[in-house]
Structures are given as C-alpha cells and as structure tokens.
C-alpha atoms as a PDB file:
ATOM      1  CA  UNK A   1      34.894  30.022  33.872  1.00  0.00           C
ATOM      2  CA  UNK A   2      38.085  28.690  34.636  1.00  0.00           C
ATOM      3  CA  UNK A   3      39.580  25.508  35.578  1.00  0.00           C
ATOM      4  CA  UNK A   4      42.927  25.395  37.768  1.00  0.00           C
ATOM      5  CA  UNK A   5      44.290  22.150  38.419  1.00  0.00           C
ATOM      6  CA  UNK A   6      47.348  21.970  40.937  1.00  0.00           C
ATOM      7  CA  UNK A   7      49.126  18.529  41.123  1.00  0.00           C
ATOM      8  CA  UNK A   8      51.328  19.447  43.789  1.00  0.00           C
ATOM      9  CA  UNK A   9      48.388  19.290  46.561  1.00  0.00           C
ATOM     10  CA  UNK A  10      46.106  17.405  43.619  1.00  0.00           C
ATOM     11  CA  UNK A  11      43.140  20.341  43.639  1.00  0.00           C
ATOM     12  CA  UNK A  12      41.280  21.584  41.170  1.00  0.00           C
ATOM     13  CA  UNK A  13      39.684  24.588  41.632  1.00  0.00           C
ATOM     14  CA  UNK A  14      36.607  25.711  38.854  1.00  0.00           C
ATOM     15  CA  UNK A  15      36.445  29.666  38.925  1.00  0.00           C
ATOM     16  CA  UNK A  16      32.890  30.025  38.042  1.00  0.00           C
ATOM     17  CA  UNK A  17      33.125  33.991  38.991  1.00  0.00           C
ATOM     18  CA  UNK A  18      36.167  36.235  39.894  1.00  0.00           C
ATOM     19  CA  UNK A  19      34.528  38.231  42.711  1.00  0.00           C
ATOM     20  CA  UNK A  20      35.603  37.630  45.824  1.00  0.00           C
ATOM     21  CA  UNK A  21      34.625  34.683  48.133  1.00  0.00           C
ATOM     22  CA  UNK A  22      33.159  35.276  51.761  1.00  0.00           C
ATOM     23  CA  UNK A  23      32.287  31.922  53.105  1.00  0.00           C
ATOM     24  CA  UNK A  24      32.767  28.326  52.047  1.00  0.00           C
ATOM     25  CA  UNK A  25      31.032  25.294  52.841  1.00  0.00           C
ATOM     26  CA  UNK A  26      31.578  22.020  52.375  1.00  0.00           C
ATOM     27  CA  UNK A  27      29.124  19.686  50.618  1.00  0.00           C
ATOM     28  CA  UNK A  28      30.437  16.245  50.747  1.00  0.00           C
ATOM     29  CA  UNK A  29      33.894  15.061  51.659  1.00  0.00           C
ATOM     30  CA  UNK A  30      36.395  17.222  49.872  1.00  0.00           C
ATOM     31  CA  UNK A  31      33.969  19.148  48.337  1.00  0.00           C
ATOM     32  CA  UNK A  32      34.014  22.690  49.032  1.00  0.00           C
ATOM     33  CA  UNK A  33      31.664  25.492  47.312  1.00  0.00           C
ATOM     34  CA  UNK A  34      32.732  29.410  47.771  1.00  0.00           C
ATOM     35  CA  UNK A  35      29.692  32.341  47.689  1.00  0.00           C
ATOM     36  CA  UNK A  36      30.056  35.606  47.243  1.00  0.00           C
ATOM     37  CA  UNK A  37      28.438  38.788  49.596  1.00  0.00           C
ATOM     38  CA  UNK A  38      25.189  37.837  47.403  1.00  0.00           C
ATOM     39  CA  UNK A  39      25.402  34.219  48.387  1.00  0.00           C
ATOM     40  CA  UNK A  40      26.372  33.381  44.776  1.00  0.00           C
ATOM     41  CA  UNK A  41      28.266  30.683  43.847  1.00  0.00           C
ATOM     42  CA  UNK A  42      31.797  31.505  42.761  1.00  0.00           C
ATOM     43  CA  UNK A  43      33.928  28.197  43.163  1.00  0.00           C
ATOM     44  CA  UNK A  44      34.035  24.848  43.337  1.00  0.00           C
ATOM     45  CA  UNK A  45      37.185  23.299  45.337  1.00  0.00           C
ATOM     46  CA  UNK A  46      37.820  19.430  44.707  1.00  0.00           C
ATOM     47  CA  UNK A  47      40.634  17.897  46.964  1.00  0.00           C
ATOM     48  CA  UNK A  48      41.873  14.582  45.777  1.00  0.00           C
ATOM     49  CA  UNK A  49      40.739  15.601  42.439  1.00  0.00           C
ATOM     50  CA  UNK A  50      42.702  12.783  40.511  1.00  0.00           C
ATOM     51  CA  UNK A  51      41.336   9.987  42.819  1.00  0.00           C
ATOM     52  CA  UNK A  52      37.875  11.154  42.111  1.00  0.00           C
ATOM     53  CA  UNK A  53      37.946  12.279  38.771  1.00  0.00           C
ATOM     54  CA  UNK A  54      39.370  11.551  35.669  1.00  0.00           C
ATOM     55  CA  UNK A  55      41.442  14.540  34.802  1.00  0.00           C
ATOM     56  CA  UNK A  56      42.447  13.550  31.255  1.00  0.00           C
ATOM     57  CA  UNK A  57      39.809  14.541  29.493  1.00  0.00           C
ATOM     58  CA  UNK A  58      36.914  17.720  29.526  1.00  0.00           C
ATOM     59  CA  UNK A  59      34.050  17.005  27.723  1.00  0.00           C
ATOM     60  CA  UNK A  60      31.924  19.947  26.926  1.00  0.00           C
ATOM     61  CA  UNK A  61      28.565  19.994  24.627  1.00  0.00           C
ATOM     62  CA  UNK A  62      26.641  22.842  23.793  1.00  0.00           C
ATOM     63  CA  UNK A  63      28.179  25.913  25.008  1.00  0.00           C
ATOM     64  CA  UNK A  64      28.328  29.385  23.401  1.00  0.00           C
ATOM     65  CA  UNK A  65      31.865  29.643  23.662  1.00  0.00           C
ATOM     66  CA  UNK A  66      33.435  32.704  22.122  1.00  0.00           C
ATOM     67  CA  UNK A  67      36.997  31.775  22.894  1.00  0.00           C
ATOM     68  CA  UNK A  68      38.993  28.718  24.497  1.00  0.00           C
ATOM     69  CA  UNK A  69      42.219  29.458  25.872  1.00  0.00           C
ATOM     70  CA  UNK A  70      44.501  26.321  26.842  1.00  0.00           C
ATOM     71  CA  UNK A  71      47.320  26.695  29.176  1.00  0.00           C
ATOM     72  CA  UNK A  72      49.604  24.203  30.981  1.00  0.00           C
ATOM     73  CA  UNK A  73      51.020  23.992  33.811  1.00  0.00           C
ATOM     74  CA  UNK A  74      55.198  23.929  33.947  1.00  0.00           C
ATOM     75  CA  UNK A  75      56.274  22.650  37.467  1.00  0.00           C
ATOM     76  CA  UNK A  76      59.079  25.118  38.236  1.00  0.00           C
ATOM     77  CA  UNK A  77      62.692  23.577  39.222  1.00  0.00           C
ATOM     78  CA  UNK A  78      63.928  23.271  42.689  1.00  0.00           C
END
C-alpha cells in the first residue's frame, strides 16, 4: 500500500495494488475508486484532500507490517 500525497493539485492518491486500473468511478464528491480487469479495487483518489482530511497525522493499529518506508516530498525549483 502506498500513500502519494501531491500538494500542488492537493490529491492524495492510496495505491492499494500496482496493477493497472481500467475504470474509475466516483463514489461521493471527489471521491474516486480505480478497479482492475477483475473489478478489484486498486486506488483510492481524494481531491481536496487537505480540506477533507487532516493530513498531519496517519494513525495505524494492528497491522503486520514488515517494513515502513517514509519519504517526502521536495517541491522542485522553478
């Protein structure tokens, strides 16, 4: 799984699978879920994600991880 946040259009974008997605549809306003050829969910898209959620923290109980990789984003210079 894999969490991409972009601040220049304010998205974030949680990879739940890296095959490919065929169709999208939106579930509520700003909400957009990608499947797969097997109808399996792959993404979640969140526009607005900083008016909706609070992107300063990630809470997470109780999962198996085996390794937690943190990277941050460097806006590149114009």
């Amino acid at each position: 799984m894999f969490f991409k946040y972009d601040p220049d259009t304010d998205m974030l974008y949680i990879e739940l699978s890296n095959a490919a997605s065929v169709e999208s549809e939106e579930v509520a306003p700003g909400v957009v879920l990608d499947f797969d050829e097997q109808n399996r969910l792959v993404g979640i898209e969140i526009e607005d994600a900083s008016k909706l959620l609070d992107l300063s923290k990630l809470e997470i109980s109780a999962l198996p991880f085996a390794e937690i990789i943190f990277t941050k984003h460097i806006p590149e210079k114009v």
